[in-house]
PDB file of N, CA and C in Angstrom:
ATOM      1  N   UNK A   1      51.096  -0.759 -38.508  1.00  0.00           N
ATOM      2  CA  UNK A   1      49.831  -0.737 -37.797  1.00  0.00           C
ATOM      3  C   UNK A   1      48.884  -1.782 -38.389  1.00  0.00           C
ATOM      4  N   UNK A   2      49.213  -3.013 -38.003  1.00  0.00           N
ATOM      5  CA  UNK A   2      48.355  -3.683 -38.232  1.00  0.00           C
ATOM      6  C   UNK A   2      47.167  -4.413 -37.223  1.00  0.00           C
ATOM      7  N   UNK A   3      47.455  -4.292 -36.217  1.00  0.00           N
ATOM      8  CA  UNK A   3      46.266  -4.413 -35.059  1.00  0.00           C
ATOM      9  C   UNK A   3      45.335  -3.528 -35.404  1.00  0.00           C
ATOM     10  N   UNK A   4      44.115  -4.368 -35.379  1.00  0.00           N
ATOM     11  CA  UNK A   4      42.663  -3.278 -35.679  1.00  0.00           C
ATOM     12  C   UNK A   4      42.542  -2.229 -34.217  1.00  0.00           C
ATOM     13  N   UNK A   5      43.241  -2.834 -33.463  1.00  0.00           N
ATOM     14  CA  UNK A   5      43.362  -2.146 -31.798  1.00  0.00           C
ATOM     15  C   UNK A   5      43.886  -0.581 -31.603  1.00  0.00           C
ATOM     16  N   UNK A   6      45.151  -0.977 -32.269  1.00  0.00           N
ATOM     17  CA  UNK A   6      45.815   0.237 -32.568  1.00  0.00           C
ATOM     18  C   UNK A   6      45.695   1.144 -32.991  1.00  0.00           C
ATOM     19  N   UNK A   7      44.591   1.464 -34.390  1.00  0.00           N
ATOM     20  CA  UNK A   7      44.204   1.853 -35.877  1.00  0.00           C
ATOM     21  C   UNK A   7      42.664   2.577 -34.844  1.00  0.00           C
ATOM     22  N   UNK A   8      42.004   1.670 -33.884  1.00  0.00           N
ATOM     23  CA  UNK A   8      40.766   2.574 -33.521  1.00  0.00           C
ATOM     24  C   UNK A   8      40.984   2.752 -32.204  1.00  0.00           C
ATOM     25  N   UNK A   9      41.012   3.508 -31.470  1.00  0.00           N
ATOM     26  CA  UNK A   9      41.655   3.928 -30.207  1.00  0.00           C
ATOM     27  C   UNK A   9      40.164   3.758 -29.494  1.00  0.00           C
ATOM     28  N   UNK A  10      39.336   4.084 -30.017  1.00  0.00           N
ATOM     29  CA  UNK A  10      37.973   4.209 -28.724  1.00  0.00           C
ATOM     30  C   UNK A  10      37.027   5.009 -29.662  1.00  0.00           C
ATOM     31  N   UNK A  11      35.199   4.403 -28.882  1.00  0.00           N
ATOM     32  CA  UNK A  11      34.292   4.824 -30.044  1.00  0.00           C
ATOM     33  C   UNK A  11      34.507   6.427 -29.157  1.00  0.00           C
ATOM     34  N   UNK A  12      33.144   7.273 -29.915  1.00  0.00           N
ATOM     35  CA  UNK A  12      33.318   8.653 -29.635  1.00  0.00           C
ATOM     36  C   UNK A  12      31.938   8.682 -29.212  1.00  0.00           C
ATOM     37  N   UNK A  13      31.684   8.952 -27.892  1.00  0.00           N
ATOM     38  CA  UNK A  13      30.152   9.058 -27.706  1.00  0.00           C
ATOM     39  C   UNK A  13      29.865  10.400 -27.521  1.00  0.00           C
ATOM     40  N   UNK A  14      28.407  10.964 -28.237  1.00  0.00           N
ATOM     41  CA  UNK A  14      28.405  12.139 -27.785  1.00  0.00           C
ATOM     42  C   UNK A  14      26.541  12.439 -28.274  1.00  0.00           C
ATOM     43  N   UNK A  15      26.281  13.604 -27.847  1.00  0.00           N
ATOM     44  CA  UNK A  15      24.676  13.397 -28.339  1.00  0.00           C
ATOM     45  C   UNK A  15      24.643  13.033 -29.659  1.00  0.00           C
ATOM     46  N   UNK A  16      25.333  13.378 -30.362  1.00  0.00           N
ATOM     47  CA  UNK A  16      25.293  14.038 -32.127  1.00  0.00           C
ATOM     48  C   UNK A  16      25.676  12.538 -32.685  1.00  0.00           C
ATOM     49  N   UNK A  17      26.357  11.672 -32.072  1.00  0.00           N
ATOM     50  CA  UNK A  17      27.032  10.559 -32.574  1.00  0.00           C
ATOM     51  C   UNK A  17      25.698   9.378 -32.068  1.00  0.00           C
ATOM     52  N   UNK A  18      25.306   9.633 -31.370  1.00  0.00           N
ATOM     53  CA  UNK A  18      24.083   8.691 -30.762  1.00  0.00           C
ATOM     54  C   UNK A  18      23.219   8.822 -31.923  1.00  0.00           C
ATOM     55  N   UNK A  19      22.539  10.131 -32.254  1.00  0.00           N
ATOM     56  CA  UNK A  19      21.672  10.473 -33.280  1.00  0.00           C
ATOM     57  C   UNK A  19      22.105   9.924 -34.710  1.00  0.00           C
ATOM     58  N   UNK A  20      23.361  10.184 -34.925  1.00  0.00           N
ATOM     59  CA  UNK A  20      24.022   9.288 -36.013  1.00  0.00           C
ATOM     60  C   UNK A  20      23.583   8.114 -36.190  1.00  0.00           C
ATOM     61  N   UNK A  21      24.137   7.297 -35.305  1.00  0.00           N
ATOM     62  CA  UNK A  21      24.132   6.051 -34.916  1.00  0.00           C
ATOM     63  C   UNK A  21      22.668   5.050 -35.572  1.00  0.00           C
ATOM     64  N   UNK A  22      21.477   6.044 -34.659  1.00  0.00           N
ATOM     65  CA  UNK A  22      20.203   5.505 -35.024  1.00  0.00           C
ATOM     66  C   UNK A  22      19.667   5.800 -36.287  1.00  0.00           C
ATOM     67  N   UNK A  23      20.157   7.268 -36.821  1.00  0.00           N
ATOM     68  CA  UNK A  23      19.538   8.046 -38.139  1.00  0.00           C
ATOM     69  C   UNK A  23      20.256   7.283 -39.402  1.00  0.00           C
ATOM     70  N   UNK A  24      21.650   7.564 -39.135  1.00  0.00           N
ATOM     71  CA  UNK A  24      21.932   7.613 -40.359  1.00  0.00           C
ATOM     72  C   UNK A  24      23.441   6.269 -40.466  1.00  0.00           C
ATOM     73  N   UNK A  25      23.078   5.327 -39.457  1.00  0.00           N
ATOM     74  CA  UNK A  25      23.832   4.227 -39.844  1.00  0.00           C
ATOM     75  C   UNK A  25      24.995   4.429 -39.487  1.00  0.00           C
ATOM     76  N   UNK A  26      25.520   6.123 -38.682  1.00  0.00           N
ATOM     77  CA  UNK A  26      26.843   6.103 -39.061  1.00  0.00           C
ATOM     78  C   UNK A  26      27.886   5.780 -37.506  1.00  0.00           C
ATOM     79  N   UNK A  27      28.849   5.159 -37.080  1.00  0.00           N
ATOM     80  CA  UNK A  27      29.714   5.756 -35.999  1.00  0.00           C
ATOM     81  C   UNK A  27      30.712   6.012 -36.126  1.00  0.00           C
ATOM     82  N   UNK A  28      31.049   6.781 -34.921  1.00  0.00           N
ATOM     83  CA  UNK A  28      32.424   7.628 -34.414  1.00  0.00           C
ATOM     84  C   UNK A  28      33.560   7.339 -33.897  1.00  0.00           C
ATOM     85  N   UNK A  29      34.219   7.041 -33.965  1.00  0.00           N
ATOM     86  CA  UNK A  29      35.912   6.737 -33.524  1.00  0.00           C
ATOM     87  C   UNK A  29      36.622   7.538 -33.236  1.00  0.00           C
ATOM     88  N   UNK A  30      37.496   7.297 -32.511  1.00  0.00           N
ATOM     89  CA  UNK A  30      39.050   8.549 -32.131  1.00  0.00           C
ATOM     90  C   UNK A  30      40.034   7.200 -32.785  1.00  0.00           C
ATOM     91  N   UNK A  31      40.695   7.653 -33.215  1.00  0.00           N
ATOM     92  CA  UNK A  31      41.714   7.111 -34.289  1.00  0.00           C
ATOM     93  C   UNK A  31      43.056   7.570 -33.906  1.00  0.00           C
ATOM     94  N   UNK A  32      43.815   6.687 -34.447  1.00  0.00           N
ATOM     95  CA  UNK A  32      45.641   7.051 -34.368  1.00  0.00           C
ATOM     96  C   UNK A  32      45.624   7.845 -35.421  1.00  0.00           C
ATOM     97  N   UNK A  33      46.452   9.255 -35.146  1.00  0.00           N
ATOM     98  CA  UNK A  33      46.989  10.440 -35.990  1.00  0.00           C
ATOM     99  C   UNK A  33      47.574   9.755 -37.134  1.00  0.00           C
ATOM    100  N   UNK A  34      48.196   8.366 -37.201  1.00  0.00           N
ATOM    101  CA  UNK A  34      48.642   7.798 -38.387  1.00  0.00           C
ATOM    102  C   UNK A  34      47.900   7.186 -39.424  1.00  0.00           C
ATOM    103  N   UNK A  35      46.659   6.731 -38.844  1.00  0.00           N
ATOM    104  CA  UNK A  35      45.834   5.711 -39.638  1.00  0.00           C
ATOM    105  C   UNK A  35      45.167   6.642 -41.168  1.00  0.00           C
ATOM    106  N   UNK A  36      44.810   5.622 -42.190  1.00  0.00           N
ATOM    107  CA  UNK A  36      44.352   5.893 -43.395  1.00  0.00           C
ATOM    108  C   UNK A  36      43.125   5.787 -43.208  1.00  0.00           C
ATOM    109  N   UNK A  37      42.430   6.078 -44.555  1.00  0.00           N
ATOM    110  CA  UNK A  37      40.853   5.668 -44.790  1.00  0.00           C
ATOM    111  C   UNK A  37      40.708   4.292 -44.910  1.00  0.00           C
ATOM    112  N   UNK A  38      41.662   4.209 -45.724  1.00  0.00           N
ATOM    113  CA  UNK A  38      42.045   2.607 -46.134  1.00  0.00           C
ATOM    114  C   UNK A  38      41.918   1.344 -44.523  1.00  0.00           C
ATOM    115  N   UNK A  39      42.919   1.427 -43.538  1.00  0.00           N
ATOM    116  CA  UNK A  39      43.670   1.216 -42.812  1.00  0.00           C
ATOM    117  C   UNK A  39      42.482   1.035 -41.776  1.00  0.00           C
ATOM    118  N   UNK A  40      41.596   2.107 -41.315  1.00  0.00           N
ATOM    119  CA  UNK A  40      40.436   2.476 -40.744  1.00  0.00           C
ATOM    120  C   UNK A  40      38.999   1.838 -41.163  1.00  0.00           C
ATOM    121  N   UNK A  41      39.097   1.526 -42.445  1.00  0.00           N
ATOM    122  CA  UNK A  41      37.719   0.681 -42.966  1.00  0.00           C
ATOM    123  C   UNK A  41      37.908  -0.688 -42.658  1.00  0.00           C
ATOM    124  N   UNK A  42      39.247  -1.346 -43.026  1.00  0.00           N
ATOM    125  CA  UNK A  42      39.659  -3.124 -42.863  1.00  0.00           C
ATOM    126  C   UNK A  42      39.464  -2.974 -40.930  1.00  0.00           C
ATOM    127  N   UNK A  43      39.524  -1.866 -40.304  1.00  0.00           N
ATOM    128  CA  UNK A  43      39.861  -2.259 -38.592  1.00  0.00           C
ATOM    129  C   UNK A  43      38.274  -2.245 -38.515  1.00  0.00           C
ATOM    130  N   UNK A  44      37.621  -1.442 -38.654  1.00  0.00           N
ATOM    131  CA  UNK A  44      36.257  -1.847 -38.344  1.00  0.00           C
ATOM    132  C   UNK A  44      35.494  -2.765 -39.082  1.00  0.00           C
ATOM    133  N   UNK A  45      35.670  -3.172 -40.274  1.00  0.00           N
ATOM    134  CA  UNK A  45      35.403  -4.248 -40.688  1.00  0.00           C
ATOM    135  C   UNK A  45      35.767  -5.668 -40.113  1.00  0.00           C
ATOM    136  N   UNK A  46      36.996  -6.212 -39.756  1.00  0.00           N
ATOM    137  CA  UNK A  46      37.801  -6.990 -39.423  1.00  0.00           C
ATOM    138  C   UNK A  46      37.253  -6.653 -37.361  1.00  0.00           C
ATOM    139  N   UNK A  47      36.878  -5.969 -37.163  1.00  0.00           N
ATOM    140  CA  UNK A  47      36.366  -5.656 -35.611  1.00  0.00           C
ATOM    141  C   UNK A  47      35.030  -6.337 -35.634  1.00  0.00           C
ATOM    142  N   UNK A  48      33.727  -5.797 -36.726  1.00  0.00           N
ATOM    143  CA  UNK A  48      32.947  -5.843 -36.270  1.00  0.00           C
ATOM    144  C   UNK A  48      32.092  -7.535 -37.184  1.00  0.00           C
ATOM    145  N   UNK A  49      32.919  -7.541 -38.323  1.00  0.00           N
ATOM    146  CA  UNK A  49      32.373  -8.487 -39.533  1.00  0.00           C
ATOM    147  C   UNK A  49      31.376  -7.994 -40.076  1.00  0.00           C
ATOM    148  N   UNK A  50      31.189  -6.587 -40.304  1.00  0.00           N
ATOM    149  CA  UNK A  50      30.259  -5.746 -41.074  1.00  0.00           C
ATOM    150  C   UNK A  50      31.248  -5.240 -42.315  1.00  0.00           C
ATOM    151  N   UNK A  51      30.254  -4.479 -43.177  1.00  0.00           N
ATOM    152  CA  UNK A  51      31.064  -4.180 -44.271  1.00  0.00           C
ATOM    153  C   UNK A  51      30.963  -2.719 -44.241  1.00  0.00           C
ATOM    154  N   UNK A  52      31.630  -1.688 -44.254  1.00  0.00           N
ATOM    155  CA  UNK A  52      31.787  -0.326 -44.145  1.00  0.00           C
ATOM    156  C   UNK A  52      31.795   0.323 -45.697  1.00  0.00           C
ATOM    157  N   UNK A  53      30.682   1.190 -45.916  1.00  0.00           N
ATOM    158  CA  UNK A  53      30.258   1.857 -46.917  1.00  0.00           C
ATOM    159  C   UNK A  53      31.224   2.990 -47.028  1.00  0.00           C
ATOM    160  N   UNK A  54      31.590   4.115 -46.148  1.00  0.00           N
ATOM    161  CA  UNK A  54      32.182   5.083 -46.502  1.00  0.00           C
ATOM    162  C   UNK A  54      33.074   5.952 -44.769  1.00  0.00           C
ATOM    163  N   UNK A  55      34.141   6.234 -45.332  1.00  0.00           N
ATOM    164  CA  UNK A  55      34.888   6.867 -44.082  1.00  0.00           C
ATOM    165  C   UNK A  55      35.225   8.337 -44.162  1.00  0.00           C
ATOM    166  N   UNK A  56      35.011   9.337 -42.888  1.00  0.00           N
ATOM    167  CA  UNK A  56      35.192  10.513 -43.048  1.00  0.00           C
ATOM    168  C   UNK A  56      36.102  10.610 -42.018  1.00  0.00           C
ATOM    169  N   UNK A  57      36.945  11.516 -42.296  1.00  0.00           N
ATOM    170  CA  UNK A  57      38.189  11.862 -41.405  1.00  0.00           C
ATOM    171  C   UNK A  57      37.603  13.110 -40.429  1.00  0.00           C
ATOM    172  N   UNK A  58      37.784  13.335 -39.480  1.00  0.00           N
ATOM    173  CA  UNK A  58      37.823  15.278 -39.111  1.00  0.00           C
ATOM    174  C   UNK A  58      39.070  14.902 -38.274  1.00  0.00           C
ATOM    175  N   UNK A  59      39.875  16.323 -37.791  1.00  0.00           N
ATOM    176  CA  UNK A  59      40.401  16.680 -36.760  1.00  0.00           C
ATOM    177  C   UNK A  59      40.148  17.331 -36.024  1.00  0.00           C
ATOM    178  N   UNK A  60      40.545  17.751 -34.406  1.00  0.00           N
ATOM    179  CA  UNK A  60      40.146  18.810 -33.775  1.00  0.00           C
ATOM    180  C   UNK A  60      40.964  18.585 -32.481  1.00  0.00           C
ATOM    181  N   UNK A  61      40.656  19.173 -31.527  1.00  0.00           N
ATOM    182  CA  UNK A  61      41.670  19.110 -30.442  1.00  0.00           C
ATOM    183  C   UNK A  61      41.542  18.142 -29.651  1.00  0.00           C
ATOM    184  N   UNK A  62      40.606  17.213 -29.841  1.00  0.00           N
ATOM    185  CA  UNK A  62      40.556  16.125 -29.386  1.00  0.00           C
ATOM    186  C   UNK A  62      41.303  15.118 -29.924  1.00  0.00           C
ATOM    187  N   UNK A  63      42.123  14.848 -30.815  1.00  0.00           N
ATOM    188  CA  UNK A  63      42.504  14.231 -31.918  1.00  0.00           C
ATOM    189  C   UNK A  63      41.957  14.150 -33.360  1.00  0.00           C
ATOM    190  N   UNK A  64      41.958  12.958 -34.170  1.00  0.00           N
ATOM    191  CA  UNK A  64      41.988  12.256 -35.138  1.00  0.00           C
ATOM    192  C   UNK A  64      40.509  11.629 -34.996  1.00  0.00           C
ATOM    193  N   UNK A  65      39.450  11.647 -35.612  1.00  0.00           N
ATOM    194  CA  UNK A  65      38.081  10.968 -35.425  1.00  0.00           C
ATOM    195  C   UNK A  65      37.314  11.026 -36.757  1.00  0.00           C
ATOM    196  N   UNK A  66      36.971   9.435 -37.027  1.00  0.00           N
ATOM    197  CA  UNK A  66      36.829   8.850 -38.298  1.00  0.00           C
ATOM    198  C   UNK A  66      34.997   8.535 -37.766  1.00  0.00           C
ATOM    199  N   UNK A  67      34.442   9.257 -38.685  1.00  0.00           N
ATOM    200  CA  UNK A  67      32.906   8.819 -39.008  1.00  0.00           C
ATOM    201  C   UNK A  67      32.801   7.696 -40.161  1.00  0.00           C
ATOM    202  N   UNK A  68      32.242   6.666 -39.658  1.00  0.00           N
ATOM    203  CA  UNK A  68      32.281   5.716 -40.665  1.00  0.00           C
ATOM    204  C   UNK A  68      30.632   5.040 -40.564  1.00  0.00           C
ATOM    205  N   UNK A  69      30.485   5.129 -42.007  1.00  0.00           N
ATOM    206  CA  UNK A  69      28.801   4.599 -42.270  1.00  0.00           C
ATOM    207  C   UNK A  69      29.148   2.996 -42.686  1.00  0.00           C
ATOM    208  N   UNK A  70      28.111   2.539 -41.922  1.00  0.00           N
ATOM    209  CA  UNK A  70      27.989   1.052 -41.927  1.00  0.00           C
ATOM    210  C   UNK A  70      27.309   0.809 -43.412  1.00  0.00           C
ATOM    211  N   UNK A  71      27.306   0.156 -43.973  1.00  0.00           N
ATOM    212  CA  UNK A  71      26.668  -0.881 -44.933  1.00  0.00           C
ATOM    213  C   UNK A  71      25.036  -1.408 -44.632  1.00  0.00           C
ATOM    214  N   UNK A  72      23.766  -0.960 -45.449  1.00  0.00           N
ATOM    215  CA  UNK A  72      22.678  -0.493 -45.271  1.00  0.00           C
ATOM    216  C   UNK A  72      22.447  -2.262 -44.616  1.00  0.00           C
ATOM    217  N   UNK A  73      23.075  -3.128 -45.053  1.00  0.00           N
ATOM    218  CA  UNK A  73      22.537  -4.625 -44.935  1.00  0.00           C
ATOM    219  C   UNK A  73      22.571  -5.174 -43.349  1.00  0.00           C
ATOM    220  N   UNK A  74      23.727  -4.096 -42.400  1.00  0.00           N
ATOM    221  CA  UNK A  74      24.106  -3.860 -41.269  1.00  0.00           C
ATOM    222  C   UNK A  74      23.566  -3.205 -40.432  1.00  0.00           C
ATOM    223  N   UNK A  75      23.811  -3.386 -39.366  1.00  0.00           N
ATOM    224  CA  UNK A  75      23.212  -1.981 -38.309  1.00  0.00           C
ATOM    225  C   UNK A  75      24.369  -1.545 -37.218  1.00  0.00           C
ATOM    226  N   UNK A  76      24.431  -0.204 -37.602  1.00  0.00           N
ATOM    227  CA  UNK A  76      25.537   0.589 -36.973  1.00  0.00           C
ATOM    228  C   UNK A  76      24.626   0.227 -35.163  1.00  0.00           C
ATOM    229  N   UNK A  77      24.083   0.076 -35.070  1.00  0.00           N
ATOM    230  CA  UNK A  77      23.192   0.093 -33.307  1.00  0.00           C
ATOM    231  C   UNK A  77      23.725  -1.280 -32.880  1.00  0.00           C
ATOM    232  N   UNK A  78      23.909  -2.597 -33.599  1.00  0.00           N
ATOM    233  CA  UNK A  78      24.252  -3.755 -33.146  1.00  0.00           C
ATOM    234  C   UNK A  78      25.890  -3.775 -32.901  1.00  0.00           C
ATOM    235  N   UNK A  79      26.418  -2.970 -33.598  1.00  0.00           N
ATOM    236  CA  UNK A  79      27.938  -2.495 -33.254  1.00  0.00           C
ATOM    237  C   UNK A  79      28.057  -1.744 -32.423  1.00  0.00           C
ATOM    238  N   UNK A  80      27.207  -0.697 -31.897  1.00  0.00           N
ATOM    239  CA  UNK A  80      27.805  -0.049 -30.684  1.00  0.00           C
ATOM    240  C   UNK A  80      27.576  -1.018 -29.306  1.00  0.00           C
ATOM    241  N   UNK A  81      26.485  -1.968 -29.978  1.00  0.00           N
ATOM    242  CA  UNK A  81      25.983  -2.637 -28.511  1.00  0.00           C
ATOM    243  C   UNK A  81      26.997  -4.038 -28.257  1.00  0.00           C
ATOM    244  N   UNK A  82      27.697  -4.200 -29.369  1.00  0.00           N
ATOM    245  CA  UNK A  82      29.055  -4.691 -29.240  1.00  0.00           C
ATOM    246  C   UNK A  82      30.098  -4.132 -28.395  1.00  0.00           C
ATOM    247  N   UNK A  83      30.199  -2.808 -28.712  1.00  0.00           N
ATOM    248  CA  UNK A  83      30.968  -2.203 -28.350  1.00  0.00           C
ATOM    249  C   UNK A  83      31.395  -1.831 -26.878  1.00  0.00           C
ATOM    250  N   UNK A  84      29.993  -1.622 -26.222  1.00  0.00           N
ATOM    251  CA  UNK A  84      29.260  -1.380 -25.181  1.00  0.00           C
ATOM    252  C   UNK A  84      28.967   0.397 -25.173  1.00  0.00           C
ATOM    253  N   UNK A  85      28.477   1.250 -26.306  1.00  0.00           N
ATOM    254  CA  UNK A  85      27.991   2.059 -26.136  1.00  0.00           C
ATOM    255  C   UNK A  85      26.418   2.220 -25.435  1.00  0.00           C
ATOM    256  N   UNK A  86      25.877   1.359 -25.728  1.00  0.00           N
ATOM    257  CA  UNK A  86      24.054   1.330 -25.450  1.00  0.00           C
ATOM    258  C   UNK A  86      24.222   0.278 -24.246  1.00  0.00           C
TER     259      UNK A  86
END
């Protein structure tokens, strides 16, 4: 898995992830059931040319979904608008 494509499947929009987003720097991903912390920081890094401070895993029945806080020097809001969340 070396495509950053592969590794982040799609952002995760939702009220709670919006509020993230603006509050606390952080966004949401649905991820491949295979990917690392490791694996998951270089794809959004290498996606966005930001530097990623810290990655949280959850599961749930939706899949695999990685909260990842941007790097304070960054703005998690200019990446979603990359993204085309906003």
């Amino acid at each position: 898995m070396n495509n950053p494509y592969d590794i982040l499947l799609k952002p995760f929009v939702t009220e709670k992830s919006m509020l993230q987003i603006e509050r606390e720097n952080k966004i949401w991903f649905i991820v491949n059931e295979k990917a690392t912390r490791n694996q998951i920081k270089k794809a959004v890094e290498n996606i966005s040319g930001m530097k990623v401070e810290d990655v949280n895993i959850m599961r749930d029945k939706e899949g695999k979904k990685a909260i990842v806080k941007i790097a304070k020097s960054f703005s998690a809001e200019e990446l979603a608008t990359k993204l085309g969340i906003f």
